[in-house]
N, C-alpha and C. Protein backbone atom coordinates (compact mmCIF):
# COMPACT_ATOMS: atom_id res chain seq x y z
N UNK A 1 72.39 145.19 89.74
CA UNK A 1 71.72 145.51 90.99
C UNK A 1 72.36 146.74 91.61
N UNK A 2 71.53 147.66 91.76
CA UNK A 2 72.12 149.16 92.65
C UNK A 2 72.49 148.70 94.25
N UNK A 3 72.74 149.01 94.65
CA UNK A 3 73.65 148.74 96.10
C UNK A 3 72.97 150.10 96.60
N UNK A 4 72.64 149.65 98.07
CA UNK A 4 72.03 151.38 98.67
C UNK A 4 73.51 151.88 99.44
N UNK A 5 73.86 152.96 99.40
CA UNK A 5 74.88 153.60 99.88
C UNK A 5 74.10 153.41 101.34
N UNK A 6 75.17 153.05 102.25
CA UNK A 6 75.11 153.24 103.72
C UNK A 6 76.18 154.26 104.60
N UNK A 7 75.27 155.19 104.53
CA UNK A 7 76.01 156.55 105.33
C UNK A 7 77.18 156.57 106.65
N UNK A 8 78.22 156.72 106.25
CA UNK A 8 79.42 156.23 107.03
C UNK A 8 80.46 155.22 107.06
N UNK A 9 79.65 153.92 106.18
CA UNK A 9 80.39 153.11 106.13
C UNK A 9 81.58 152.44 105.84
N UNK A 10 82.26 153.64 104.85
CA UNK A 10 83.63 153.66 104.64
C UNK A 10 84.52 154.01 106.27
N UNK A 11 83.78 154.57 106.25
CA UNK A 11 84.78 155.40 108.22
C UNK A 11 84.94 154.54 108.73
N UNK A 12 83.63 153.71 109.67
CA UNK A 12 83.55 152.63 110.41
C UNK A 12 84.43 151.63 109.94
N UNK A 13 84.33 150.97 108.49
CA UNK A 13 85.05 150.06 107.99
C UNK A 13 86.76 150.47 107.95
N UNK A 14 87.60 151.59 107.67
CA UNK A 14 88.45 152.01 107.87
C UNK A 14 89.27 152.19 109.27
N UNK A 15 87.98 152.32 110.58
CA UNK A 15 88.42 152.03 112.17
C UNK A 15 88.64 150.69 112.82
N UNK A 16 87.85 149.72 111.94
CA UNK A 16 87.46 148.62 112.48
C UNK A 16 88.91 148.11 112.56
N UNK A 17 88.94 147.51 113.80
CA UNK A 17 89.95 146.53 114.06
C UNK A 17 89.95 144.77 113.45
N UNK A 18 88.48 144.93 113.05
CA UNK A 18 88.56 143.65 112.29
C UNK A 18 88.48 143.71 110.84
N UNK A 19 89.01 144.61 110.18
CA UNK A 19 89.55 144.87 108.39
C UNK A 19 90.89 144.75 108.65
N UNK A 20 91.21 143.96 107.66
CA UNK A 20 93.02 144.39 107.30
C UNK A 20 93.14 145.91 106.33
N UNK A 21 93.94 146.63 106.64
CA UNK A 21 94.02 147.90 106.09
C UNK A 21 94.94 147.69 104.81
N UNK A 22 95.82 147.11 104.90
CA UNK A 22 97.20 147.23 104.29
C UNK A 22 97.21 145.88 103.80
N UNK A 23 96.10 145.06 103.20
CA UNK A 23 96.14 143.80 102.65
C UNK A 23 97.43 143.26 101.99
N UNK A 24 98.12 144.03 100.57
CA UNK A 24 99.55 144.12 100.06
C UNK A 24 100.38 143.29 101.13
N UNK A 25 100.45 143.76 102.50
CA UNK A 25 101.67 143.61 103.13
C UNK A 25 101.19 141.95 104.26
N UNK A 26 100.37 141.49 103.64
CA UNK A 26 99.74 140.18 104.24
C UNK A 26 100.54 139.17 103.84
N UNK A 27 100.75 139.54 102.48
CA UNK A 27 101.16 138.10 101.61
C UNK A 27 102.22 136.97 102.30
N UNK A 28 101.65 136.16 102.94
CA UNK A 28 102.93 135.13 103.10
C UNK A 28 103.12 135.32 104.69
N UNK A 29 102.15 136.25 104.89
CA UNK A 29 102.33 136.46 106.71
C UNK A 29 101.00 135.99 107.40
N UNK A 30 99.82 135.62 107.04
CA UNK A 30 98.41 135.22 107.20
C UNK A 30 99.01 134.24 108.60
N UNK A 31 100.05 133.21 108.74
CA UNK A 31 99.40 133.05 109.68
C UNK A 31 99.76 133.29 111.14
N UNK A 32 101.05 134.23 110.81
CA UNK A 32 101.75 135.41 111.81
C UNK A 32 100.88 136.47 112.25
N UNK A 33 99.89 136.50 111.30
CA UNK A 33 98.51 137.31 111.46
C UNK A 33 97.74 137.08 112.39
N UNK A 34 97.30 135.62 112.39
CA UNK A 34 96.12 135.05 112.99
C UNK A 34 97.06 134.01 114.37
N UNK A 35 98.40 134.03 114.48
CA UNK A 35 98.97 133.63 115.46
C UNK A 35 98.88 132.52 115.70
N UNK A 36 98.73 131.66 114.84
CA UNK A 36 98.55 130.14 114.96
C UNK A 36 98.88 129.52 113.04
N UNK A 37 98.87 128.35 113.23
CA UNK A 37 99.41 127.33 111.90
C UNK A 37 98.26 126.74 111.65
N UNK A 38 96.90 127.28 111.59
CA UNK A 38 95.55 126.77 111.53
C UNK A 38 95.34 127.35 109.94
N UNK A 39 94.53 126.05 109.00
CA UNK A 39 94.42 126.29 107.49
C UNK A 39 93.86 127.76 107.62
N UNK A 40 94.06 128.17 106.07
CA UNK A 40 93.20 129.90 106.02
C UNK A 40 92.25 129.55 104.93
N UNK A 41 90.98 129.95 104.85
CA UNK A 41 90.17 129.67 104.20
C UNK A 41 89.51 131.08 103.90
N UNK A 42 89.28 131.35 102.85
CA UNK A 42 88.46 132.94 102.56
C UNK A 42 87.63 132.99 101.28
N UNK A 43 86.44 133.74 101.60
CA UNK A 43 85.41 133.78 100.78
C UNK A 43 85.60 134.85 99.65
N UNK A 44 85.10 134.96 98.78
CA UNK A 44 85.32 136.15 97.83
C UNK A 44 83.75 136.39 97.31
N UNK A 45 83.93 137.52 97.70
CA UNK A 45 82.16 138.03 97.95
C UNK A 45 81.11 137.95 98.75
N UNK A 46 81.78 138.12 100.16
CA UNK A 46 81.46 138.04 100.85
C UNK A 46 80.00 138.46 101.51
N UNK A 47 79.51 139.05 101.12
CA UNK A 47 78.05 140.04 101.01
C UNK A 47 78.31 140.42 102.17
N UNK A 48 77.42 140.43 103.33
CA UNK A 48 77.07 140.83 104.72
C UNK A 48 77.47 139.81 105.80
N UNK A 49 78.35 138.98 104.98
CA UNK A 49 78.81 138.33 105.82
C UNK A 49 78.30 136.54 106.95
N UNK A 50 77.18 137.18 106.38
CA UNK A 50 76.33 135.64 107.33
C UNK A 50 77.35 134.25 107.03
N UNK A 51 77.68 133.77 106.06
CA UNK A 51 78.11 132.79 105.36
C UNK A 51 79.61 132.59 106.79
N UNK A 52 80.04 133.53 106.14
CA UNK A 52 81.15 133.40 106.88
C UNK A 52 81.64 133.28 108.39
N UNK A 53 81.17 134.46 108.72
CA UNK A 53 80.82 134.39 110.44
C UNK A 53 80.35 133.27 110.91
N UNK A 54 79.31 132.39 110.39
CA UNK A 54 78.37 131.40 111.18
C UNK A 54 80.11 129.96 110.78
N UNK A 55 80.85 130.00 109.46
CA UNK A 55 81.67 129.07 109.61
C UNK A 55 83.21 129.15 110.56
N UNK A 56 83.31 130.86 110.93
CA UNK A 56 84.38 130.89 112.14
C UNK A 56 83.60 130.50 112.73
N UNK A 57 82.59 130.61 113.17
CA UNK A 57 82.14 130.24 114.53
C UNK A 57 82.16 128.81 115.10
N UNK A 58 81.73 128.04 114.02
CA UNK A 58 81.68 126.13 113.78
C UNK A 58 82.97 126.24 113.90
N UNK A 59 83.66 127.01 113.25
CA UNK A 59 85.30 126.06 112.92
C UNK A 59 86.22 126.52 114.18
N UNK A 60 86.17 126.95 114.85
CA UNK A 60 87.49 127.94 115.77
C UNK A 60 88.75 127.25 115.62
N UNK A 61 89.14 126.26 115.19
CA UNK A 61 90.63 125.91 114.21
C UNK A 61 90.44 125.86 113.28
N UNK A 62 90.05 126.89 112.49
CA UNK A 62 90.73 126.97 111.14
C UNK A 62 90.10 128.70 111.01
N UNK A 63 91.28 129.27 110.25
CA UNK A 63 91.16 130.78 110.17
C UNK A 63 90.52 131.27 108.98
N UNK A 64 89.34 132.17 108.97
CA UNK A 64 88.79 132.29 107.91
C UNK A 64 89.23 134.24 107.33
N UNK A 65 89.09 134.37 106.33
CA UNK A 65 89.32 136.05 105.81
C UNK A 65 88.31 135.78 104.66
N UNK A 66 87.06 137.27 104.98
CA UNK A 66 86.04 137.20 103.83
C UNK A 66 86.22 138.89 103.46
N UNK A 67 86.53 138.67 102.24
CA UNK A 67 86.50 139.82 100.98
C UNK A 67 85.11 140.40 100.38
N UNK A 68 85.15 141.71 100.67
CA UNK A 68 84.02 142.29 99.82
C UNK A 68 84.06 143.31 99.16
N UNK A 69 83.89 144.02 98.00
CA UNK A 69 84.71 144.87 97.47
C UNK A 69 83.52 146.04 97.68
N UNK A 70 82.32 145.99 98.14
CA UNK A 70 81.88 147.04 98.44
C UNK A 70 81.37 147.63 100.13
N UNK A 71 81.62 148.82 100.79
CA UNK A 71 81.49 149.50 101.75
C UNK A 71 79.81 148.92 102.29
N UNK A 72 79.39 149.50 101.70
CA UNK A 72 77.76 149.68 102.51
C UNK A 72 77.40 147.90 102.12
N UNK A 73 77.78 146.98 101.83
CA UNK A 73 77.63 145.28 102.00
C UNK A 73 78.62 144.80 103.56
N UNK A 74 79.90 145.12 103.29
CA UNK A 74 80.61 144.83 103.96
C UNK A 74 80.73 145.42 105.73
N UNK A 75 80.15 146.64 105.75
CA UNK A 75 79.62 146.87 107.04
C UNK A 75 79.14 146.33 107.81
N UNK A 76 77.69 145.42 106.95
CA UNK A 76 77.34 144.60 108.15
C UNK A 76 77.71 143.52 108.67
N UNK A 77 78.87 142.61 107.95
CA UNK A 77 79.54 141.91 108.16
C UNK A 77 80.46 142.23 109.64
N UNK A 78 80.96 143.76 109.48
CA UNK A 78 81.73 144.37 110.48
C UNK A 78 81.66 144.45 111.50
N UNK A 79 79.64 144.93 111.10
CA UNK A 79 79.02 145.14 112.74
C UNK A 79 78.94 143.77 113.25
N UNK A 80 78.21 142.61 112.63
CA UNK A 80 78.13 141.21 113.56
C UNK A 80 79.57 141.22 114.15
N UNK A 81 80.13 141.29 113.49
CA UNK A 81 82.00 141.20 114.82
C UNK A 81 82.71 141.70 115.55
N UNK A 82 81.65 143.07 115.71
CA UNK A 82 82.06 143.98 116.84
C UNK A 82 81.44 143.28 117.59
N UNK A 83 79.98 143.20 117.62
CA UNK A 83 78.90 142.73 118.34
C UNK A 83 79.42 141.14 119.09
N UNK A 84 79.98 140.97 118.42
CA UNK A 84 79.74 138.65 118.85
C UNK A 84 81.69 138.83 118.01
N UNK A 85 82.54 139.15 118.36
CA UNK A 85 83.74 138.92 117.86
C UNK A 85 84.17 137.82 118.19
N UNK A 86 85.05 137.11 117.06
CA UNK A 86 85.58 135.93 116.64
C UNK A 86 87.08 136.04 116.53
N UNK A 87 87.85 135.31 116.96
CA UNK A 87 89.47 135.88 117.00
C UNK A 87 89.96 135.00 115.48
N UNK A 88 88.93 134.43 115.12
CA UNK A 88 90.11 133.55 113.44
C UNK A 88 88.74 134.21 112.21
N UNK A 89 88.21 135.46 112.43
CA UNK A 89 88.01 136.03 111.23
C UNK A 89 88.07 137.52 110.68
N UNK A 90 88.71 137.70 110.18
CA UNK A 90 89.29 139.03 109.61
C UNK A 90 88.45 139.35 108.15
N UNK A 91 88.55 140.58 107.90
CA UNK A 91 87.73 140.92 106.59
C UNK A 91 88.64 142.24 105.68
N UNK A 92 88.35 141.74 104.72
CA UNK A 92 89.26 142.70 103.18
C UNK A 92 88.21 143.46 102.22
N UNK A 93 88.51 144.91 102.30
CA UNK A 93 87.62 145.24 101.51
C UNK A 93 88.63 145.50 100.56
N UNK A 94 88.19 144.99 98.97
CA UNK A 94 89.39 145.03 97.72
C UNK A 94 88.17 144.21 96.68
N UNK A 95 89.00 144.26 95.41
CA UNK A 95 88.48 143.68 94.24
C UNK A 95 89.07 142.17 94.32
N UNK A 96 88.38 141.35 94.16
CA UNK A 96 89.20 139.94 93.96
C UNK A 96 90.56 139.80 92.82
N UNK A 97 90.24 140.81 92.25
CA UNK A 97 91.18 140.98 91.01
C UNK A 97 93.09 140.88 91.79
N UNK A 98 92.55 141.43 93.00
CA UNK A 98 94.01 141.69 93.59
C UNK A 98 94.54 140.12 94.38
N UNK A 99 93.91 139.11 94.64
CA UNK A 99 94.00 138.49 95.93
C UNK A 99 95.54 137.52 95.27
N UNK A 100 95.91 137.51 94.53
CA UNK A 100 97.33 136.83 94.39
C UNK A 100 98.44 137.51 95.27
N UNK A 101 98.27 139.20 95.06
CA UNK A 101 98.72 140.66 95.30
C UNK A 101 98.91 140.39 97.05
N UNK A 102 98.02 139.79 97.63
CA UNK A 102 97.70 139.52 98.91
C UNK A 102 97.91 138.46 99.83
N UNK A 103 97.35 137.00 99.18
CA UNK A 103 98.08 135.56 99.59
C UNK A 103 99.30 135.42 98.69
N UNK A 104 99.76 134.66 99.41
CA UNK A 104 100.86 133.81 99.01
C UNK A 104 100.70 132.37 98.43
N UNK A 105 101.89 131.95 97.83
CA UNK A 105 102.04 130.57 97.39
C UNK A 105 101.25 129.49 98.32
N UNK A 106 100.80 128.75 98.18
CA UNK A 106 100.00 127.56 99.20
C UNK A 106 99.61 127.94 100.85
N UNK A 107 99.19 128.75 100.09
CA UNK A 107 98.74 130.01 101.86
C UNK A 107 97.38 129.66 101.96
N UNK A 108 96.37 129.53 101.12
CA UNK A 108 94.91 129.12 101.27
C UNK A 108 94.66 127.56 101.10
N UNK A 109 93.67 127.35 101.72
CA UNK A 109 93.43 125.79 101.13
C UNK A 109 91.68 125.49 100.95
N UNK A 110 91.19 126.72 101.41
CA UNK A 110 90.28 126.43 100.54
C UNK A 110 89.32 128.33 99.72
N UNK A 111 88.51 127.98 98.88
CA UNK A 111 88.18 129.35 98.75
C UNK A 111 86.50 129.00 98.25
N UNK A 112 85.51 129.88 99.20
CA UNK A 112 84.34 129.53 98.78
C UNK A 112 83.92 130.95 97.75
N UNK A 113 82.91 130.45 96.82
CA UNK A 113 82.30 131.69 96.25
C UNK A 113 80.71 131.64 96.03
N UNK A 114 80.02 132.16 97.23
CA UNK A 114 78.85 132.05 96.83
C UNK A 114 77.77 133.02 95.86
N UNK A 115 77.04 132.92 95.16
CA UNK A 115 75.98 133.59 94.54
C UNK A 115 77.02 134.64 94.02
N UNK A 116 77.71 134.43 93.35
CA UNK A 116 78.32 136.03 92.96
C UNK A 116 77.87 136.16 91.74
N UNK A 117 78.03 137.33 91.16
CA UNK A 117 77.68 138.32 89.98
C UNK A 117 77.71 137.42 88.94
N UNK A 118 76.32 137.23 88.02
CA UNK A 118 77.08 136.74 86.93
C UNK A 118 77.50 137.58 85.79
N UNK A 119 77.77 138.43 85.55
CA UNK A 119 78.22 139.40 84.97
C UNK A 119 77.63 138.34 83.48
N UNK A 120 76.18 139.43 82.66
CA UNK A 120 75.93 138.26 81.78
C UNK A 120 76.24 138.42 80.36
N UNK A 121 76.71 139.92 80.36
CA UNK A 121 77.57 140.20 78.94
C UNK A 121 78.46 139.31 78.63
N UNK A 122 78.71 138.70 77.45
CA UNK A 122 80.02 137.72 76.93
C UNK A 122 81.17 138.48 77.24
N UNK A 123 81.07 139.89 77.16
CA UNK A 123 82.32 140.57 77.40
C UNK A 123 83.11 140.75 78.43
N UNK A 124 82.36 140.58 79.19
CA UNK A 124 82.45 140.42 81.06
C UNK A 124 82.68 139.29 81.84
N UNK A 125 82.84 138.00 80.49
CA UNK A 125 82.74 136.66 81.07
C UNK A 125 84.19 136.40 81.93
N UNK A 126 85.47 137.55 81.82
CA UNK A 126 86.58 137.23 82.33
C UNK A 126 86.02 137.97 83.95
N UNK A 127 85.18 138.71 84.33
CA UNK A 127 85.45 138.83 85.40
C UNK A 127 83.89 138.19 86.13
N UNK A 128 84.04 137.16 85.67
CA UNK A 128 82.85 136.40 86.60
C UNK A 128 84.16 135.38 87.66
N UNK A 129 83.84 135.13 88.66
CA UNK A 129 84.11 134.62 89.68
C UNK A 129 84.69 132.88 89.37
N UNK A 130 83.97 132.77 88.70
CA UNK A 130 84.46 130.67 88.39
C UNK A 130 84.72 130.84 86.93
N UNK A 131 85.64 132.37 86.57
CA UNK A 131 86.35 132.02 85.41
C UNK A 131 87.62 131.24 85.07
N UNK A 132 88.04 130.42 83.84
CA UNK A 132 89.49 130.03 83.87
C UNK A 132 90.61 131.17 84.28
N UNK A 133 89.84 132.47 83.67
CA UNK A 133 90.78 133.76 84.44
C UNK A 133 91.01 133.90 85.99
N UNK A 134 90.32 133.62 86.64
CA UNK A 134 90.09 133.35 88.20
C UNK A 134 90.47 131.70 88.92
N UNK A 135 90.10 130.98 88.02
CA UNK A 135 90.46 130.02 88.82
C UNK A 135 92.26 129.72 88.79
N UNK A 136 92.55 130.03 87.52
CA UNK A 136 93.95 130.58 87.59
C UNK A 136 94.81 131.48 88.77
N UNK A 137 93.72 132.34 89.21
CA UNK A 137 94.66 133.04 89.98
C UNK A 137 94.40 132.29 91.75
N UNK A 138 92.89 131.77 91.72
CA UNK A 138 93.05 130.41 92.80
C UNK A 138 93.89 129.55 92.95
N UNK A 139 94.76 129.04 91.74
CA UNK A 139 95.40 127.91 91.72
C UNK A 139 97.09 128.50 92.28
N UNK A 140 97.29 130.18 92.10
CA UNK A 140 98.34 130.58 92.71
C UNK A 140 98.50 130.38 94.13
N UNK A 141 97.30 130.45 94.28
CA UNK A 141 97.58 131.13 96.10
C UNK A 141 96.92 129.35 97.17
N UNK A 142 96.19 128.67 96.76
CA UNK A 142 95.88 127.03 97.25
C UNK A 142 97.12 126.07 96.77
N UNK A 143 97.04 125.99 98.71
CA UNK A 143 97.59 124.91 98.54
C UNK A 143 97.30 123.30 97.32
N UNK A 144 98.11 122.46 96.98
CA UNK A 144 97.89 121.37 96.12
C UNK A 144 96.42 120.83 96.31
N UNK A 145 96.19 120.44 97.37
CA UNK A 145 94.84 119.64 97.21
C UNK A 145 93.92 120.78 97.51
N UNK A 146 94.27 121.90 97.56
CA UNK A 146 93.33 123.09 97.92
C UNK A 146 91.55 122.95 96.99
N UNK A 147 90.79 123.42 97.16
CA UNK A 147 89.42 123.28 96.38
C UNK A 147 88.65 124.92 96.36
N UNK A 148 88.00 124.46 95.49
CA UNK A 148 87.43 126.24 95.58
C UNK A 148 85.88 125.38 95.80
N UNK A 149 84.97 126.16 96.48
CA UNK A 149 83.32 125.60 96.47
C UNK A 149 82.33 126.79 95.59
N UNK A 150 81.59 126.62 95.42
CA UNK A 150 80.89 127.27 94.24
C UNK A 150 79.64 127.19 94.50
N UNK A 151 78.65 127.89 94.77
CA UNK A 151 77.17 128.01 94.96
C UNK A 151 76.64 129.21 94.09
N UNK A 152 75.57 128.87 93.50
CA UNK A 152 74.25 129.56 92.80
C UNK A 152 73.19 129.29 92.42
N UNK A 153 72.55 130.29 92.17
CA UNK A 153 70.89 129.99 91.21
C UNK A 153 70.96 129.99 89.91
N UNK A 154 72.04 130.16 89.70
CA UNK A 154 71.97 131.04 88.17
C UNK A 154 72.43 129.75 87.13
N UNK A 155 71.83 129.42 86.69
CA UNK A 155 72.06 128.00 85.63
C UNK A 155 73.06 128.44 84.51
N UNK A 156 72.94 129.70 84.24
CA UNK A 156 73.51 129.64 82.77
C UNK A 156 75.48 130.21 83.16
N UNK A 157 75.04 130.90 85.14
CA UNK A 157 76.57 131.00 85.01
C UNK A 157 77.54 129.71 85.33
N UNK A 158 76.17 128.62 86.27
CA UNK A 158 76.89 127.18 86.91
C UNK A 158 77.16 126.64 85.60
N UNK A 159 76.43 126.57 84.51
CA UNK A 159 77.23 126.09 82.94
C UNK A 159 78.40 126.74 82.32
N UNK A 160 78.13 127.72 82.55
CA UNK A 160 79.72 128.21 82.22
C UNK A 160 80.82 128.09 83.09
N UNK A 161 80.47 127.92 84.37
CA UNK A 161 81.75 127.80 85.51
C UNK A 161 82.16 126.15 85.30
N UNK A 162 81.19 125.05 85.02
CA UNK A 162 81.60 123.55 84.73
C UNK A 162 82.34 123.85 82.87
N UNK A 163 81.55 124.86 82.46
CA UNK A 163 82.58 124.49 81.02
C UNK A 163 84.19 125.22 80.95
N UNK A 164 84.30 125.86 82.01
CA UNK A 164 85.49 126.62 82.46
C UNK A 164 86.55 125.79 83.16
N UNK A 165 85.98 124.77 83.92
CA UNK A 165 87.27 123.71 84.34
C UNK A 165 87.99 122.68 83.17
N UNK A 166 87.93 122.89 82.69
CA UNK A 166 88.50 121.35 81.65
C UNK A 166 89.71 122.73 81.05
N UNK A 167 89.67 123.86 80.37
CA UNK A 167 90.01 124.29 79.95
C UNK A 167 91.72 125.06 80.73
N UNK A 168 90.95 125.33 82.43
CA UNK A 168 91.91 125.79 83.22
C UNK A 168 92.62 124.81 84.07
N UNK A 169 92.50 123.41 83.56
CA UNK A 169 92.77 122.11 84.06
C UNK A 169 92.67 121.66 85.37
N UNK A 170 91.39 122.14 85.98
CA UNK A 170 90.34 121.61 87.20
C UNK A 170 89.57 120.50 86.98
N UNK A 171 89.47 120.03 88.07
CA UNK A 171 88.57 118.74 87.88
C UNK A 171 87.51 118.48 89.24
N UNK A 172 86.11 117.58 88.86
CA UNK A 172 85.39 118.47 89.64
C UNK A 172 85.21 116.70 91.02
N UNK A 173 85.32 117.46 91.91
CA UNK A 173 85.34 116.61 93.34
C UNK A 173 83.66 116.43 93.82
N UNK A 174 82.87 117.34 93.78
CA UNK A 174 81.58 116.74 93.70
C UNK A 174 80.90 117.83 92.93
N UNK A 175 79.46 117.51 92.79
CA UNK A 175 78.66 118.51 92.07
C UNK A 175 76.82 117.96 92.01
N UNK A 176 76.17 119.00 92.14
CA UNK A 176 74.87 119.15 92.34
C UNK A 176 74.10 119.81 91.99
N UNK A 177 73.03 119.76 91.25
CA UNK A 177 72.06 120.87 90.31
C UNK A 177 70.91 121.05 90.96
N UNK A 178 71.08 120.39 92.80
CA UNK A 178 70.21 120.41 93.37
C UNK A 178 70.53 120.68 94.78
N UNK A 179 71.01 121.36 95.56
CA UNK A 179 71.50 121.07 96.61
C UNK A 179 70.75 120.78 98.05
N UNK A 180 69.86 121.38 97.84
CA UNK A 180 69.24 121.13 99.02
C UNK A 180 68.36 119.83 99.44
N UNK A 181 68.33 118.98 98.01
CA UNK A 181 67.54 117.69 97.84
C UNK A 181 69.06 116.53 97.69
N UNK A 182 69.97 116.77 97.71
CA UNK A 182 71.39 116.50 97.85
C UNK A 182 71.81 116.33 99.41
N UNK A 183 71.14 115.15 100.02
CA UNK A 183 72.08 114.98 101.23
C UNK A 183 73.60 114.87 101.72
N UNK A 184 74.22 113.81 100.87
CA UNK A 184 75.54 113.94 101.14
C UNK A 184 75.94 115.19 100.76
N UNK A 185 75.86 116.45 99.79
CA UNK A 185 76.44 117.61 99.63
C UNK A 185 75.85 118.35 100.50
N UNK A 186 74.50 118.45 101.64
CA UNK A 186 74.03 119.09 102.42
C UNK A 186 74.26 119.38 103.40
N UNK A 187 75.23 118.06 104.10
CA UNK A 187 75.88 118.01 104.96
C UNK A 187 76.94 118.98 105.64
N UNK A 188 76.49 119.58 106.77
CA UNK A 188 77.28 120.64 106.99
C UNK A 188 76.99 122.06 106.20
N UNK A 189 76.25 122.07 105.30
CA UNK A 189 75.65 123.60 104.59
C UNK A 189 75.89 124.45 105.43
N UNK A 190 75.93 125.48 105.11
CA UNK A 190 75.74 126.80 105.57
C UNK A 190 74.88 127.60 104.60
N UNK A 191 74.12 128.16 105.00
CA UNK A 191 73.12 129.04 104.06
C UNK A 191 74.04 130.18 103.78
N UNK A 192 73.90 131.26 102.67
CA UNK A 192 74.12 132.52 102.89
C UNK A 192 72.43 133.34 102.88
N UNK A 193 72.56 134.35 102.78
CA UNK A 193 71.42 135.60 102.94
C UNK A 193 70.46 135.08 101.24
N UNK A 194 71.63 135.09 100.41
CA UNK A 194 70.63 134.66 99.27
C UNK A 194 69.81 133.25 99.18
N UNK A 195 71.34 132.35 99.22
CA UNK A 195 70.33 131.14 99.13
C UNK A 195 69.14 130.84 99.84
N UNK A 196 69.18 131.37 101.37
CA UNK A 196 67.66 131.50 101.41
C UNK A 196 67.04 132.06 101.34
N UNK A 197 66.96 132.70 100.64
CA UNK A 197 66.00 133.47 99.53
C UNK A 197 65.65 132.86 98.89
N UNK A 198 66.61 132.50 97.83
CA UNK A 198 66.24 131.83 96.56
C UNK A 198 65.39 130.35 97.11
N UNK A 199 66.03 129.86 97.73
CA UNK A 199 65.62 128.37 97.67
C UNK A 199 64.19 128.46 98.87
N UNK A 200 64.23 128.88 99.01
CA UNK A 200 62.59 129.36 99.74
C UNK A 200 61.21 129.36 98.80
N UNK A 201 61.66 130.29 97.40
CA UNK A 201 61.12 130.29 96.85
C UNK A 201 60.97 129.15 95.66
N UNK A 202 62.03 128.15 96.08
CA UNK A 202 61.85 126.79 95.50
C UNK A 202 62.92 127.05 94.08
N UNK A 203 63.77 127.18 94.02
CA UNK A 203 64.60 127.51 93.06
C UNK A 203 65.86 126.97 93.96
N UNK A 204 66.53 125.81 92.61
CA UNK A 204 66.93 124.65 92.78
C UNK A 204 68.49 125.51 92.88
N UNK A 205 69.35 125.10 93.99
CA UNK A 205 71.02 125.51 94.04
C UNK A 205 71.90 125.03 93.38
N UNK A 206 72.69 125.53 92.86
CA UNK A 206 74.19 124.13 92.18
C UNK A 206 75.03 124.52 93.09
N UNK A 207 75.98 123.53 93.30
CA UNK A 207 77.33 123.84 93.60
C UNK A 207 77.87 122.37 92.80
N UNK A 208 79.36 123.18 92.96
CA UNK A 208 80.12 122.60 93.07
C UNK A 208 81.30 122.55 93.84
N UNK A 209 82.28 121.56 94.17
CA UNK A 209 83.70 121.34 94.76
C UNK A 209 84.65 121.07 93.85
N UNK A 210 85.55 121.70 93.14
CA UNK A 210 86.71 121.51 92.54
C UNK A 210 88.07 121.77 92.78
N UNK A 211 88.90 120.58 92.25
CA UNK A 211 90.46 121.20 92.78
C UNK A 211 90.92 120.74 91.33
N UNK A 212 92.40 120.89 91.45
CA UNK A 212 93.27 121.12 90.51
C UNK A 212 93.75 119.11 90.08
């Protein structure tokens, strides 16, 4: 998918008082950051942000940080928090590749990933999002009972992300090939920008909840 360049948006995102600039120098300080001992929870792939914003907003004890590795996505995330600012959510623009680089040891406790890339080359299967390569580097930075959550449309990457836990020695806490016909997993939802999309058009969600 081409991404439309949005004119400026590196600048704005570089002024904003709600990006961490200097992510590197976070590690192990998140909650000297956010000035309170409230869990940290952060998304990875954040798109535009809806997902996230609408769960600082529900949660105001517990601190959220959503990652997006591209400028003209992550802007508008920026603008809703100039607009309607939230004091427990901060935003990282970086590759997920780095986020060990960034949290610390049992610094997260939970990590959501919605609709991300399925990158559908076999060759590319290490940098899909619910890889054993990734959930590995989740398991650095969550706390013990920490969980990662997992949402998509995409059947053939939710089969590879369930055949990816046994291997990276995850185990799965709930799971659904249906979510929105899934009450007990519905509970508390949050949509992002895609899922309703997708599921509008009647195209069935998976998730899952897994921890270690």
């Amino acid at each position: 998918m081409r991404l439309r360049n949005v004119t400026g948006s590196r600048e704005a995102i570089a002024k904003s008082d709600y990006v961490i600039h200097n992510p590197q120098e976070c590690q192990g300080k998140w909650h000297e950051i956010f000035g309170n001992d409230n869990p940290v929870r952060i998304e990875i792939g954040m798109g535009k942000g809806r997902f996230i914003t609408e769960l600082a907003r529900q949660n105001p004890d517990v601190n959220y940080v959503g990652i997006e590795k591209f400028s003209s996505v992550l802007i508008r995330g920026v603008q809703k928090q100039e607009e309607d600012p939230l004091l427990n959510l901060y935003f990282i623009r970086m590759d997920a590749e780095e986020i060990t680089s960034v949290f610390g040891t049992d610094e997260v406790d939970r990590i959501y990933l919605n609709f991300s890339d399925p990158w559908p080359k076999d060759r590319h299967a290490k940098r899909r999002l619910p890889s054993r390569e990734f959930l590995r580097r989740y398991g650095e930075i969550l706390i013990p009972e920490g969980v990662v959550e997992f949402k998509t449309d995409n059947s053939d990457l939710f089969q590879f992300a369930l055949e990816e836990l046994e291997p990276a020695g995850w185990k799965i806490l709930q799971m659904t090939k249906d979510l929105h016909n899934d009450m007990q997993m519905m509970q508390g939802n949050v949509m992002t920008e895609y899922e309703e999309r997708f599921s509008s058009k009647g195209n069935p969600i998976y998730k899952y909840i897994v921890t270690r």
